[in-house]
N, C-alpha and C. Protein backbone atom coordinates (compact mmCIF):
# COMPACT_ATOMS: atom_id res chain seq x y z
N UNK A 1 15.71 5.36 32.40
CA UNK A 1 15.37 4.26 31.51
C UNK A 1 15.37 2.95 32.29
N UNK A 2 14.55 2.25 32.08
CA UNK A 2 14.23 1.08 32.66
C UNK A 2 15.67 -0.35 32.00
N UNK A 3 16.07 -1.18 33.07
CA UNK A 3 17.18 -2.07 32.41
C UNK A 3 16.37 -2.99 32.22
N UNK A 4 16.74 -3.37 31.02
CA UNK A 4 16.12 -4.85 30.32
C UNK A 4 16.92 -4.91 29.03
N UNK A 5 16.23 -6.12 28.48
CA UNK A 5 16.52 -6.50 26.94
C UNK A 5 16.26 -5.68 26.25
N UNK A 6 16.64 -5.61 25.54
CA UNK A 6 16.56 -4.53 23.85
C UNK A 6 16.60 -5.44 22.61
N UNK A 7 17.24 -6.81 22.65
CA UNK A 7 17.41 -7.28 21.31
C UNK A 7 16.90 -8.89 21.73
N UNK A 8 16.42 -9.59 21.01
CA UNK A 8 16.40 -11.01 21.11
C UNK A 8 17.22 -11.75 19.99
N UNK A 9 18.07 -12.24 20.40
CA UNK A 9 18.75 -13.61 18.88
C UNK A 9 18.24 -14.99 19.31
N UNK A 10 18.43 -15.49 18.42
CA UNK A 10 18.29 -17.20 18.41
C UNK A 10 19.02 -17.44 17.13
N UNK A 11 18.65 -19.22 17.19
CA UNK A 11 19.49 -19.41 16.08
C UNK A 11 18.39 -20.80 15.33
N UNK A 12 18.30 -21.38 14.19
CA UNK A 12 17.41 -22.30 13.75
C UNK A 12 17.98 -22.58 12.48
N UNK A 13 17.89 -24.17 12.59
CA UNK A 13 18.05 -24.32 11.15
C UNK A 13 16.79 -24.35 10.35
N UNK A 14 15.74 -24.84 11.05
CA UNK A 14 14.30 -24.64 9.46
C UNK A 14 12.66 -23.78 10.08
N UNK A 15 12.93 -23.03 11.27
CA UNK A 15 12.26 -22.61 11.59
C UNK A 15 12.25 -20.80 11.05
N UNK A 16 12.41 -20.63 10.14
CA UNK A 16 12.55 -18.97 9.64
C UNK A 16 11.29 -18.67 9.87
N UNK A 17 10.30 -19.44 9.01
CA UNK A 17 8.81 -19.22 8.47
C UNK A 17 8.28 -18.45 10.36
N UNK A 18 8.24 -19.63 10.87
CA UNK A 18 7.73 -19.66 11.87
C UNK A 18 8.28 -18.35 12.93
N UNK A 19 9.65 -17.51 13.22
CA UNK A 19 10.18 -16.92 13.77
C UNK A 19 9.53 -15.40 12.93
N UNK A 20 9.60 -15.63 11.65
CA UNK A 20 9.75 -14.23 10.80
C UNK A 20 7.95 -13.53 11.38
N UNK A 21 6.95 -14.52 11.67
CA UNK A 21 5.72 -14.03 12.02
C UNK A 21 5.23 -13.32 13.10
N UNK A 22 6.60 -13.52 14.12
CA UNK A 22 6.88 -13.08 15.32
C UNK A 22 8.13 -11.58 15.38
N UNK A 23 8.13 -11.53 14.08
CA UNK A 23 8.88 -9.96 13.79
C UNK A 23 10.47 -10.40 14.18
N UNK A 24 10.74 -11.26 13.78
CA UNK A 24 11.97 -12.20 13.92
C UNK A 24 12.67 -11.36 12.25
N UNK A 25 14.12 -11.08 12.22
CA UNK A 25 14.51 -11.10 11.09
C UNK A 25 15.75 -11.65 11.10
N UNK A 26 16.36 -12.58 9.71
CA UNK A 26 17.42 -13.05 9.45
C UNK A 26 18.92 -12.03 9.26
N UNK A 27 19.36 -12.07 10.15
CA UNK A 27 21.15 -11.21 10.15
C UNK A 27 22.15 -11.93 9.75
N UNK A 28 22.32 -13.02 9.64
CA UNK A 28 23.02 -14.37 8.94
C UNK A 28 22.88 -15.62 8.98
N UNK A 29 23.70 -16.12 7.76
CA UNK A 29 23.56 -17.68 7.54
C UNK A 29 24.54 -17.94 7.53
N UNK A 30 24.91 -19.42 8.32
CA UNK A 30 26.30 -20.37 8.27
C UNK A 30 25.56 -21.93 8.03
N UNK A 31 26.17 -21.51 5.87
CA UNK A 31 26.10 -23.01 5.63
C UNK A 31 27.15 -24.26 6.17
N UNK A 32 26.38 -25.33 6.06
CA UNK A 32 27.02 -27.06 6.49
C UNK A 32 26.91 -26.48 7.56
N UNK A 33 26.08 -26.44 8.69
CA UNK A 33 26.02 -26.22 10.04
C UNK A 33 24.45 -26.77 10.76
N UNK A 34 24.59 -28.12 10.67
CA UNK A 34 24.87 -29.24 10.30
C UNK A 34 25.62 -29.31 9.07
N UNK A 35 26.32 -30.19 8.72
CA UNK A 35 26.98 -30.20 7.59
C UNK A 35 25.37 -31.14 6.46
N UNK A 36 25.32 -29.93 5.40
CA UNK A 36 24.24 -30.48 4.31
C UNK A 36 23.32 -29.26 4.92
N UNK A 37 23.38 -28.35 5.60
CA UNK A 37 22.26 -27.77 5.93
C UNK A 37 22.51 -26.17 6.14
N UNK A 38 21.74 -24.74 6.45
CA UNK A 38 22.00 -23.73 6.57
C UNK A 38 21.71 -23.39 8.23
N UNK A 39 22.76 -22.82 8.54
CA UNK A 39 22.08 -22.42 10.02
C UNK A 39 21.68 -20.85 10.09
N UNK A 40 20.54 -20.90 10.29
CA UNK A 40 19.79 -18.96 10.54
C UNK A 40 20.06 -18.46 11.86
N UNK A 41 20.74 -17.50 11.91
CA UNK A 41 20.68 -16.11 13.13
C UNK A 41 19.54 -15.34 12.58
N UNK A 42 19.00 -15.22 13.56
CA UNK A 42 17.73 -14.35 13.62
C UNK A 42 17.99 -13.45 14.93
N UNK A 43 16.90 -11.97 14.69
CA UNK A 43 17.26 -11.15 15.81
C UNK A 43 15.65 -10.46 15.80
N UNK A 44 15.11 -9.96 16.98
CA UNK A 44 14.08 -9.19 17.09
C UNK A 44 14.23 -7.37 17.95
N UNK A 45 13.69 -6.51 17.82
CA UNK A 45 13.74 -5.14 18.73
C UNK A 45 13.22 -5.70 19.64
N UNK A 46 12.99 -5.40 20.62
CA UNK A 46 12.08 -5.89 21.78
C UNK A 46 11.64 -4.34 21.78
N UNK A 47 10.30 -4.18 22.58
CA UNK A 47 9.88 -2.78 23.17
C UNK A 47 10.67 -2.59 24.38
């Protein structure tokens, strides 16, 4: 098996729309992070 990535995360507070089109999916939220705001973990499979 070849070594590499297998998973991608990031993190965004208002970019979901934009990540989810790229096969991005949401694994959690931590509200007030900014405080007044939601912060998104997002994760992708990689091939």
């Amino acid at each position: 098996m070849e070594q590499g990535a297998v998973i991608s995360f990031l993190k965004t507070v208002e970019a979901t729309g934009f990540y989810e089109k790229y096969d991005y999916q949401v694994f959690g939220i931590l509200e007030d992070r900014p405080i007044g705001t939601l912060l998104y973990h997002m994760k992708k499979q990689l091939d």
